[in-house]
PDB file of N, CA and C in Angstrom:
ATOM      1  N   UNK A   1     -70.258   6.180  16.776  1.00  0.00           N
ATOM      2  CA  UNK A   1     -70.620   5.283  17.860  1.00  0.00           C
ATOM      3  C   UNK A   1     -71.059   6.115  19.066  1.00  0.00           C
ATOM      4  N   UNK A   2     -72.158   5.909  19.345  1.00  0.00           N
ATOM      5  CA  UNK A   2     -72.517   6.697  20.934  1.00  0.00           C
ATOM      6  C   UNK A   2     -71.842   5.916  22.330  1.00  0.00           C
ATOM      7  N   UNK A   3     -71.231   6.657  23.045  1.00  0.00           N
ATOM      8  CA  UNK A   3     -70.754   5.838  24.133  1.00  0.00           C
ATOM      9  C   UNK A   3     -71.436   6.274  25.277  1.00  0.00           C
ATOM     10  N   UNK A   4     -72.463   6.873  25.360  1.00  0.00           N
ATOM     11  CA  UNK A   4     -73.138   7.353  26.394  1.00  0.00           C
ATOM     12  C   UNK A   4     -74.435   8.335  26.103  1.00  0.00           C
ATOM     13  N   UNK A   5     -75.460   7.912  26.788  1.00  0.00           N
ATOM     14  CA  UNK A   5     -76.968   8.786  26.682  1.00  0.00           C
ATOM     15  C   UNK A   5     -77.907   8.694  27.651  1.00  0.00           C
ATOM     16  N   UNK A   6     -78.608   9.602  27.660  1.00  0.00           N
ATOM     17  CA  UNK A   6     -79.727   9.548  28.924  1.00  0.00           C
ATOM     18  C   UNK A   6     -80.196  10.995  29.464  1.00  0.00           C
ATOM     19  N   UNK A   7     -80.475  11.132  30.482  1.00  0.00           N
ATOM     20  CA  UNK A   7     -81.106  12.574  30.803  1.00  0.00           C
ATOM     21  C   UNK A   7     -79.942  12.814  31.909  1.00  0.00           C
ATOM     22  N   UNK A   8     -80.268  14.123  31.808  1.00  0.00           N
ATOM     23  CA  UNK A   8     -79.164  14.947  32.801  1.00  0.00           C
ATOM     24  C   UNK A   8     -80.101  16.718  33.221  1.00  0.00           C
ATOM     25  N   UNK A   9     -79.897  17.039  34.776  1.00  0.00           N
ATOM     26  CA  UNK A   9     -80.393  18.310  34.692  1.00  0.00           C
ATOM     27  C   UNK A   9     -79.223  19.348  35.732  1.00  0.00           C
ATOM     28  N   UNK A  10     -78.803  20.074  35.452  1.00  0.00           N
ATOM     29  CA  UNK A  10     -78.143  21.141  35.867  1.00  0.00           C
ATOM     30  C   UNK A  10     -78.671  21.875  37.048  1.00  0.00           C
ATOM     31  N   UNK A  11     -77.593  22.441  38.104  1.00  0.00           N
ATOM     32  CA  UNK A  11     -78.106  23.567  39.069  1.00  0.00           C
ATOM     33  C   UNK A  11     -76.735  24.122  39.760  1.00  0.00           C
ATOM     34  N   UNK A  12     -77.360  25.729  39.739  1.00  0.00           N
ATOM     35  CA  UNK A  12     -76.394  26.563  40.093  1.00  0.00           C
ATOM     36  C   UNK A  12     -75.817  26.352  41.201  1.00  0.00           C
ATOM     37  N   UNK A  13     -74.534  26.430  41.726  1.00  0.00           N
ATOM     38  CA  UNK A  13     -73.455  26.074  42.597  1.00  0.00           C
ATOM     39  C   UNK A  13     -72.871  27.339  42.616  1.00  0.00           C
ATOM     40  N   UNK A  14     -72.953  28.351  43.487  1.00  0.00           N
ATOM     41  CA  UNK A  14     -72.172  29.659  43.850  1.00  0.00           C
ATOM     42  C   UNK A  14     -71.957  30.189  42.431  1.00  0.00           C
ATOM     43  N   UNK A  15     -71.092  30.260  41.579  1.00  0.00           N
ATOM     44  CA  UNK A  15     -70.871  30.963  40.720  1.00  0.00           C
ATOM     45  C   UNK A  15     -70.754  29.813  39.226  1.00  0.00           C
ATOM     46  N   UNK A  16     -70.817  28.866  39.256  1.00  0.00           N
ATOM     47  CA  UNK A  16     -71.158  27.747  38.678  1.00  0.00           C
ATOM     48  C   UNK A  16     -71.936  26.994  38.242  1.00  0.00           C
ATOM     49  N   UNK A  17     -72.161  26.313  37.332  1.00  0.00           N
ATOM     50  CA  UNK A  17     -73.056  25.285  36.890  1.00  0.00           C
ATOM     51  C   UNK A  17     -72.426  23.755  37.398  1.00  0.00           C
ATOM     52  N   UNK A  18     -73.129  22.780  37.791  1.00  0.00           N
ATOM     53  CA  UNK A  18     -73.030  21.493  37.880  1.00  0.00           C
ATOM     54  C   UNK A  18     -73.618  20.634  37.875  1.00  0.00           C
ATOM     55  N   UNK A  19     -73.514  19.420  37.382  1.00  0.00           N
ATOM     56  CA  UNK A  19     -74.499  18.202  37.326  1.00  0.00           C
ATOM     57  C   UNK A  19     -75.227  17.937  38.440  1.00  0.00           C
ATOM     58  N   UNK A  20     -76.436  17.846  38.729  1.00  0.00           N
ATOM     59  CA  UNK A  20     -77.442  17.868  39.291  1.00  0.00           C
ATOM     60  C   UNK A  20     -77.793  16.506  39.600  1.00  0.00           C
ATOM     61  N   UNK A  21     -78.185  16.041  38.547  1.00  0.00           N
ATOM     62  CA  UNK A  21     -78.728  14.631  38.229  1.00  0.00           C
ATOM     63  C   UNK A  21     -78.575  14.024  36.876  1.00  0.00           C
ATOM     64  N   UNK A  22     -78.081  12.451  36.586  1.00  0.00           N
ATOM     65  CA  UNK A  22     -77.917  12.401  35.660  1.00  0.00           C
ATOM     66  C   UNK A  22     -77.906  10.491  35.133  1.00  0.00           C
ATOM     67  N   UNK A  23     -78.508  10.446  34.104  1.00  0.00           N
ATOM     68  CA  UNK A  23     -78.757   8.622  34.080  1.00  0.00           C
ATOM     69  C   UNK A  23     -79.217   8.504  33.257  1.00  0.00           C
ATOM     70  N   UNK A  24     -78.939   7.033  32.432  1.00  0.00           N
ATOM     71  CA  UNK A  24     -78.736   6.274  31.370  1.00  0.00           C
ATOM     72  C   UNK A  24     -79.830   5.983  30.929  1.00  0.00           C
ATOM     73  N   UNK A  25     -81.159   6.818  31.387  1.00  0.00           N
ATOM     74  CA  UNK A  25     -82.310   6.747  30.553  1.00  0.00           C
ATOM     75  C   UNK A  25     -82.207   7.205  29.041  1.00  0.00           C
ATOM     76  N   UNK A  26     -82.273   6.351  28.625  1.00  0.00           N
ATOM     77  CA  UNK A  26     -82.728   5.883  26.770  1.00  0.00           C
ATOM     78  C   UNK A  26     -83.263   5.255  26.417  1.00  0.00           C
ATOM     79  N   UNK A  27     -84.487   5.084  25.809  1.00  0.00           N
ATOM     80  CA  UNK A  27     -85.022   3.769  25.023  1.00  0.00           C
ATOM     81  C   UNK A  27     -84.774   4.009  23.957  1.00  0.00           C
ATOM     82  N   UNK A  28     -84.149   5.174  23.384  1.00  0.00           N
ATOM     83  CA  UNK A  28     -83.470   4.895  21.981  1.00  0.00           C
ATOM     84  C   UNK A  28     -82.251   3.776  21.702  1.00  0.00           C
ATOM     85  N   UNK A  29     -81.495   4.623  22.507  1.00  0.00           N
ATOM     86  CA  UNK A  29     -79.973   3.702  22.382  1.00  0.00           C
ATOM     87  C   UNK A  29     -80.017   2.762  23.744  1.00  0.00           C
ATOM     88  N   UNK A  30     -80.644   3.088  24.953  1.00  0.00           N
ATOM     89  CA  UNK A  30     -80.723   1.532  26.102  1.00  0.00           C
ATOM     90  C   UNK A  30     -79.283   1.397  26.277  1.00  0.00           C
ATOM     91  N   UNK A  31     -78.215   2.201  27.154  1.00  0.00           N
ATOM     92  CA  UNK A  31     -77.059   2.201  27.135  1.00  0.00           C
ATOM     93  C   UNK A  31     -76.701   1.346  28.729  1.00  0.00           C
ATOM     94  N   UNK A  32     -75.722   0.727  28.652  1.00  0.00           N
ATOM     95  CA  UNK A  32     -75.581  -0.163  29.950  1.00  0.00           C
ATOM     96  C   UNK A  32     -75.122   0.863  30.990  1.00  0.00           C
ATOM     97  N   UNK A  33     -75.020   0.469  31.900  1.00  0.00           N
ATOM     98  CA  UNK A  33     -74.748   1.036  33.356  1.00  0.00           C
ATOM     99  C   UNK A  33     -73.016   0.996  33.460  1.00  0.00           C
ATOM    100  N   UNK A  34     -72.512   0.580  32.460  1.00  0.00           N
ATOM    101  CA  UNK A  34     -70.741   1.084  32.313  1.00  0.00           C
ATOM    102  C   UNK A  34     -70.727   2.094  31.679  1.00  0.00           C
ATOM    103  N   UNK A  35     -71.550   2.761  30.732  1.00  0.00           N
ATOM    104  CA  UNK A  35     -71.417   3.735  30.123  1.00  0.00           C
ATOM    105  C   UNK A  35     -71.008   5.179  30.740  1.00  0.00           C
ATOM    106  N   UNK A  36     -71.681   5.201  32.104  1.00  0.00           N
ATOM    107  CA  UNK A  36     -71.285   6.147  33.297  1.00  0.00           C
ATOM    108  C   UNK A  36     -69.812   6.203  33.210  1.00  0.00           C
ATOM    109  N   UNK A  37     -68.389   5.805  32.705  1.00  0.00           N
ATOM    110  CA  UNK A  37     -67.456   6.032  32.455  1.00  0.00           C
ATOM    111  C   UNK A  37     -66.918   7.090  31.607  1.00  0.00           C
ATOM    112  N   UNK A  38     -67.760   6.889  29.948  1.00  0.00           N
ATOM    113  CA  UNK A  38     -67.806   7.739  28.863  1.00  0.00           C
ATOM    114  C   UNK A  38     -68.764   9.052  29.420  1.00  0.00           C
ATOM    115  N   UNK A  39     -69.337   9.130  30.324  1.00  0.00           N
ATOM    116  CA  UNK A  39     -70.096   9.744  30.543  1.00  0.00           C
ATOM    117  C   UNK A  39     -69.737  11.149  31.568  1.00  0.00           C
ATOM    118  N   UNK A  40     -69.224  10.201  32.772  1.00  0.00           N
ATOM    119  CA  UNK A  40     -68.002  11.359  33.510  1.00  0.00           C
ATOM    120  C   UNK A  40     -67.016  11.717  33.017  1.00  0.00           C
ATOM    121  N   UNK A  41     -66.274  11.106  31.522  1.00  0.00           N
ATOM    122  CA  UNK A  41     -65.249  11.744  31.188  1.00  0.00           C
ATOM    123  C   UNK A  41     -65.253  12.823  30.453  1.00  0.00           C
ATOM    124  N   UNK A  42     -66.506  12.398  29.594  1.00  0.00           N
ATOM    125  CA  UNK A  42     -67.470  14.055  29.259  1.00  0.00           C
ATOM    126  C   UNK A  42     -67.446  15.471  30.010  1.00  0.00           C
ATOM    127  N   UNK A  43     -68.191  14.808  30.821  1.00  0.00           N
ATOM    128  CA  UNK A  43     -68.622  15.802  31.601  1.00  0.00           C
ATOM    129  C   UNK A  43     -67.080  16.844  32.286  1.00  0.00           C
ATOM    130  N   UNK A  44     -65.986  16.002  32.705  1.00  0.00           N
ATOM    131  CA  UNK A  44     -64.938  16.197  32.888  1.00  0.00           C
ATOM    132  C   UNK A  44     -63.825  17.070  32.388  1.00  0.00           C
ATOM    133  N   UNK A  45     -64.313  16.934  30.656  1.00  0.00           N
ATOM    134  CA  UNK A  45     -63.594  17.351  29.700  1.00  0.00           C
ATOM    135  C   UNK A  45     -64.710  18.968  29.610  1.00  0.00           C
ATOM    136  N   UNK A  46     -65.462  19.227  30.066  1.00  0.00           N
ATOM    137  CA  UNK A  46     -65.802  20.540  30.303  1.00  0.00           C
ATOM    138  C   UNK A  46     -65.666  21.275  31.353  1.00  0.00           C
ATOM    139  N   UNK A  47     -65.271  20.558  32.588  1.00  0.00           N
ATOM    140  CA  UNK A  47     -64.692  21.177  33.807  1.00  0.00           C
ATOM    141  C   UNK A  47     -66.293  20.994  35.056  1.00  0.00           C
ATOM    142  N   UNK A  48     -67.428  20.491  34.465  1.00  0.00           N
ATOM    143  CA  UNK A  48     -68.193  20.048  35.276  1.00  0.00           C
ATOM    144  C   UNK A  48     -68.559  19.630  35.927  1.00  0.00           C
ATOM    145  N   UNK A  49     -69.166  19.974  37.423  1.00  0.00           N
ATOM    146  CA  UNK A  49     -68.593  19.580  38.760  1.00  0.00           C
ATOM    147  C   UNK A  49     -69.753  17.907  38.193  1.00  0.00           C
ATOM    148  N   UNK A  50     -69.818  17.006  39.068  1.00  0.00           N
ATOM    149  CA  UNK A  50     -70.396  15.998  38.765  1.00  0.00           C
ATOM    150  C   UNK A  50     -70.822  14.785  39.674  1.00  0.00           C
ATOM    151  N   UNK A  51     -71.571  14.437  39.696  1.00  0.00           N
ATOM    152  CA  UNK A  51     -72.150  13.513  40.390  1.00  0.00           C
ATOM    153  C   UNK A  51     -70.896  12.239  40.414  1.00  0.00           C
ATOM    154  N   UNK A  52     -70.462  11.202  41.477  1.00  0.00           N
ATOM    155  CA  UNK A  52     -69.529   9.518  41.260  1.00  0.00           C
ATOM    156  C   UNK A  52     -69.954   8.956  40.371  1.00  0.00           C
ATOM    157  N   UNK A  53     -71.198   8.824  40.034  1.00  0.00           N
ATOM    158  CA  UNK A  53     -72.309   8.118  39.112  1.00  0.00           C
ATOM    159  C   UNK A  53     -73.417   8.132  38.703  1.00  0.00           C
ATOM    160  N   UNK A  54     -73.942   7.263  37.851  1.00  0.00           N
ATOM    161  CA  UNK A  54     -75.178   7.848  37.590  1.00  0.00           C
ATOM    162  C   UNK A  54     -76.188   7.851  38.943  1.00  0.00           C
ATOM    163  N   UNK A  55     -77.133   9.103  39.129  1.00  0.00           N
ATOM    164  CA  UNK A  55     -77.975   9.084  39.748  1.00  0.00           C
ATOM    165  C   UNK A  55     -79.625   8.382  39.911  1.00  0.00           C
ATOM    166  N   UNK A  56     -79.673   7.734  38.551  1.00  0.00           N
ATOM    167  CA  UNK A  56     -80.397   7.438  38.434  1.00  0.00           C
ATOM    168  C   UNK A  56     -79.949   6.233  37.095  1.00  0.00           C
ATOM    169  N   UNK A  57     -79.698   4.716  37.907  1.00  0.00           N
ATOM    170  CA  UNK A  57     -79.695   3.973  37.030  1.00  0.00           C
ATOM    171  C   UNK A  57     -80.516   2.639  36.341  1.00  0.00           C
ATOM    172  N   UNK A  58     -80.173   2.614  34.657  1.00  0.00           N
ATOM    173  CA  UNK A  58     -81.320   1.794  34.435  1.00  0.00           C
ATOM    174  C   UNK A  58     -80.763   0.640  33.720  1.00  0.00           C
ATOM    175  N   UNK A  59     -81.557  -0.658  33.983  1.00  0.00           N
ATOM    176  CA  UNK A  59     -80.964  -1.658  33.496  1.00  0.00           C
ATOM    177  C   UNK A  59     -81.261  -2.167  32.395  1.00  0.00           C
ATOM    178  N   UNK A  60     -80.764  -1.651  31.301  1.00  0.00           N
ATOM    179  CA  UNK A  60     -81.670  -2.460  29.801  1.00  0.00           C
ATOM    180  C   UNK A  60     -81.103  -4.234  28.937  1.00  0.00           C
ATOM    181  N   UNK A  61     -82.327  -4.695  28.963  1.00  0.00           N
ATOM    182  CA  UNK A  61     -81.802  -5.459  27.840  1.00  0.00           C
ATOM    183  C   UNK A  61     -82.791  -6.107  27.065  1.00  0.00           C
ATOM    184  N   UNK A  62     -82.158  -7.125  25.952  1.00  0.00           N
ATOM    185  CA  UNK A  62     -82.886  -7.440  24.751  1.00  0.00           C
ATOM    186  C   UNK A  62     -83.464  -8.909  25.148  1.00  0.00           C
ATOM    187  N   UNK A  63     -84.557  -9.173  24.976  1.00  0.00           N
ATOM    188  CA  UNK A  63     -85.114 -10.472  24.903  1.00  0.00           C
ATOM    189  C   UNK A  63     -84.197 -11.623  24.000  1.00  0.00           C
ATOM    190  N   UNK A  64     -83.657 -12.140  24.189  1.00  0.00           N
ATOM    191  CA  UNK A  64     -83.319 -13.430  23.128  1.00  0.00           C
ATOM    192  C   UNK A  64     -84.455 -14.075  22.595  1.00  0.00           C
ATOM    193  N   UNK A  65     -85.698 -14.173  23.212  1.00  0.00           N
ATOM    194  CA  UNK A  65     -86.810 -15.209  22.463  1.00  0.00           C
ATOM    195  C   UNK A  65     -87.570 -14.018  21.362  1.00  0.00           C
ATOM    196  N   UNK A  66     -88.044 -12.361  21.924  1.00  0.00           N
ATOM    197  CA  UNK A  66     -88.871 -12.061  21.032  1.00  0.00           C
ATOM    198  C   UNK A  66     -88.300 -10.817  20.584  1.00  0.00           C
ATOM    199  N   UNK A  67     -86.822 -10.520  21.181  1.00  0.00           N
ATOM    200  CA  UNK A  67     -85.979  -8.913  20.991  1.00  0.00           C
ATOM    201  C   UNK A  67     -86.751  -7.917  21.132  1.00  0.00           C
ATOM    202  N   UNK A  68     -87.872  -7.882  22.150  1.00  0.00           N
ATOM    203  CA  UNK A  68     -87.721  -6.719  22.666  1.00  0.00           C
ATOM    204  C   UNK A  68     -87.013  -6.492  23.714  1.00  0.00           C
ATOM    205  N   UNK A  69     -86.917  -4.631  23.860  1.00  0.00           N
ATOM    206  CA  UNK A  69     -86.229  -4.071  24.723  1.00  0.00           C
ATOM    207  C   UNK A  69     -87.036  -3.995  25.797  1.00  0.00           C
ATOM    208  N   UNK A  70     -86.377  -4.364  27.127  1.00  0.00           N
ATOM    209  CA  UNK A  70     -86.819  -4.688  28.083  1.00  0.00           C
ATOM    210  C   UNK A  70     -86.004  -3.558  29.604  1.00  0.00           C
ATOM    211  N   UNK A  71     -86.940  -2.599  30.407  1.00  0.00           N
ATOM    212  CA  UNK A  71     -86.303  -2.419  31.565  1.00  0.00           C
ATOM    213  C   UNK A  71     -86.280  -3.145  32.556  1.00  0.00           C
ATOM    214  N   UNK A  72     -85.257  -3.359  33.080  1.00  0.00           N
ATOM    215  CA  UNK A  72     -85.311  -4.666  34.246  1.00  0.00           C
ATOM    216  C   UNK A  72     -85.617  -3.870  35.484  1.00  0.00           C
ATOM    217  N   UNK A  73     -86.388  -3.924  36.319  1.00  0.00           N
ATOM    218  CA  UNK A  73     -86.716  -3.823  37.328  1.00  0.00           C
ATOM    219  C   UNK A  73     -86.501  -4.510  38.749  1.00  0.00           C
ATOM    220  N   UNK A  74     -85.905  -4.004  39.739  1.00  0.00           N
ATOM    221  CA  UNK A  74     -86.326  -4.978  40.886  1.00  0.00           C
ATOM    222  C   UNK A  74     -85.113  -6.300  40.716  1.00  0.00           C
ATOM    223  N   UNK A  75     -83.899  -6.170  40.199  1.00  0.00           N
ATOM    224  CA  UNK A  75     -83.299  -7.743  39.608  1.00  0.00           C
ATOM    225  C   UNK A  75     -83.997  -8.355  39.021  1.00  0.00           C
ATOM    226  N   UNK A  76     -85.235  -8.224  38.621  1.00  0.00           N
ATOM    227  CA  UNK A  76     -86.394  -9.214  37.506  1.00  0.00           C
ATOM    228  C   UNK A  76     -85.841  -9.903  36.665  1.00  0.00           C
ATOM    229  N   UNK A  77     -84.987 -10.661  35.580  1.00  0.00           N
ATOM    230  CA  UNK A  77     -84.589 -10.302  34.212  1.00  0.00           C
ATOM    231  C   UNK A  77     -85.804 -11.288  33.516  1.00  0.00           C
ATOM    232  N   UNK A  78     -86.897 -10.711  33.877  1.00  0.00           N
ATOM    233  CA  UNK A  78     -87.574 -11.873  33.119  1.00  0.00           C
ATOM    234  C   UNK A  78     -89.114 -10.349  31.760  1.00  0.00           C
ATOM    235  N   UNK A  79     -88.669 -10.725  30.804  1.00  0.00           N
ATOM    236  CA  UNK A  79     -89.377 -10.333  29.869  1.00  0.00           C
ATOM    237  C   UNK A  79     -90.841 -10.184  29.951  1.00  0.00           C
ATOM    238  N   UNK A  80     -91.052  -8.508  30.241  1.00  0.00           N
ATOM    239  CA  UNK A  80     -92.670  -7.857  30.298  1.00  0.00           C
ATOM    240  C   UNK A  80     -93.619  -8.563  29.331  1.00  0.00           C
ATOM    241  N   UNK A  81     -92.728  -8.729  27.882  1.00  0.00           N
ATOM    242  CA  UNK A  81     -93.431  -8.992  26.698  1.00  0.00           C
ATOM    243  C   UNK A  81     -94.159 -10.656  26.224  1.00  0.00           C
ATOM    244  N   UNK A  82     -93.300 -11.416  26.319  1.00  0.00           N
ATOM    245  CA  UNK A  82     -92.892 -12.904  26.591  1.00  0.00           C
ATOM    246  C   UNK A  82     -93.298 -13.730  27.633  1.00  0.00           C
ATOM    247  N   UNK A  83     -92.297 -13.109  29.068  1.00  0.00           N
ATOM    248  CA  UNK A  83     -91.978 -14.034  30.176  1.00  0.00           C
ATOM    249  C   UNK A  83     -90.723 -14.531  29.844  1.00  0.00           C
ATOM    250  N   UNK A  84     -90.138 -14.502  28.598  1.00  0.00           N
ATOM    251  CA  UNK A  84     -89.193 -15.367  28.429  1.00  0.00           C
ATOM    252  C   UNK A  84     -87.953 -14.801  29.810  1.00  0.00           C
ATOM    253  N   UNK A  85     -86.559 -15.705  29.602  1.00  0.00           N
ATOM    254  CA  UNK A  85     -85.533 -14.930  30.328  1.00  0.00           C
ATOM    255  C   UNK A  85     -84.472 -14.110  29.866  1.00  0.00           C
ATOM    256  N   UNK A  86     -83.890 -12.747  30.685  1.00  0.00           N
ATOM    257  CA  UNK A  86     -83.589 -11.789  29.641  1.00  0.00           C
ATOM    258  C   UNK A  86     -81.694 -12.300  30.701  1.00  0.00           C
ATOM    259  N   UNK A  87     -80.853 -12.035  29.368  1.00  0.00           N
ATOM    260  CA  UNK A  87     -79.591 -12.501  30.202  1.00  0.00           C
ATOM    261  C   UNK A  87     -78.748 -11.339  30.788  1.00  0.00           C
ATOM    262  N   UNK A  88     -77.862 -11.941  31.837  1.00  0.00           N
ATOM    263  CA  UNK A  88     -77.405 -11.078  33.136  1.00  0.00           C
ATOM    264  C   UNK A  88     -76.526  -9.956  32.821  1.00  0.00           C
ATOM    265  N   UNK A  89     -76.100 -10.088  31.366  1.00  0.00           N
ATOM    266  CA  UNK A  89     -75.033  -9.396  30.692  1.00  0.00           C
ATOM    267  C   UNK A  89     -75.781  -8.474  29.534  1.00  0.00           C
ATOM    268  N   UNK A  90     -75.502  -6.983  29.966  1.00  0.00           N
ATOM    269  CA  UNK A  90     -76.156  -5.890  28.754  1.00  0.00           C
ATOM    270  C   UNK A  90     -76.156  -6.614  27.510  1.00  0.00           C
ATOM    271  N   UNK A  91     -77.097  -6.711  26.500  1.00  0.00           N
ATOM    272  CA  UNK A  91     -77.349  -7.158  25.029  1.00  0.00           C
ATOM    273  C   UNK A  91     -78.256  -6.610  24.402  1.00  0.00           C
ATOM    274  N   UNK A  92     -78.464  -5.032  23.938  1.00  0.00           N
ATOM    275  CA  UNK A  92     -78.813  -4.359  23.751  1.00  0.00           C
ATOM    276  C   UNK A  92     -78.410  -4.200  21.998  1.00  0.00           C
ATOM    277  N   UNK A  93     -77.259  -3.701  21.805  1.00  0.00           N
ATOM    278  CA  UNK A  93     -76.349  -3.775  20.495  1.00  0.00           C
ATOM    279  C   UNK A  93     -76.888  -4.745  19.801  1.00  0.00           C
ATOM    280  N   UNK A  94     -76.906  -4.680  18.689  1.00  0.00           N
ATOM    281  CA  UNK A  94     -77.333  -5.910  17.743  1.00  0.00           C
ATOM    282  C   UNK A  94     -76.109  -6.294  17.498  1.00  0.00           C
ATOM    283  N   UNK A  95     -74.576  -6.009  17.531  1.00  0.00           N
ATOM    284  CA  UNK A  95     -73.577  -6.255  17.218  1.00  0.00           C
ATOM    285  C   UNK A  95     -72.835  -7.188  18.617  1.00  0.00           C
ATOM    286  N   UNK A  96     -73.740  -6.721  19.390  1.00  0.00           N
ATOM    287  CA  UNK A  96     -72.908  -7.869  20.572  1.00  0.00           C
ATOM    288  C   UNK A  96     -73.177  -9.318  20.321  1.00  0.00           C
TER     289      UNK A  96
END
């Protein structure tokens, strides 16, 4: 099970490495904006200094009328593909 994905970039801190920047960009896996939990605890569990949250966050979800994956923009939740309406709650997972 993946509990977290997206881009991340590193920069030197005195004698250190630390998270730089880091966010839930995926259009593979399209991971919700709670995932930043699994994500700092990661990072944590290597001693990596780290950003509160993601720096860069994205809002994904699935169309109910035509299932595509959709970035929400702007509070939009309304479907690039369709128009249809995309709902307020991550549904990404085919298992949700």
């Amino acid at each position: 099970m993946v509990l977290g994905a997206g881009e991340i970039s590193f920069v030197r801190e005195a004698d250190r490495w630390t998270v730089g920047e880091v966010s839930n960009q995926s259009t593979g896996y399209c991971p919700d904006v709670t995932s930043w939990s699994a994500v700092a605890h990661a990072l944590d569990d290597v001693e990596l200094g780290r950003p509160s949250g993601f720096t860069h966050e994205m809002v994904f979800r699935r169309c109910p009328d035509c299932q595509e994956h959709n970035i929400v923009r702007e509070g939009d939740f309304v479907c690039v593909f369709c128009g249809g309406d995309l709902p307020e709650t991550w549904n990404v997972d085919p298992a949700v």
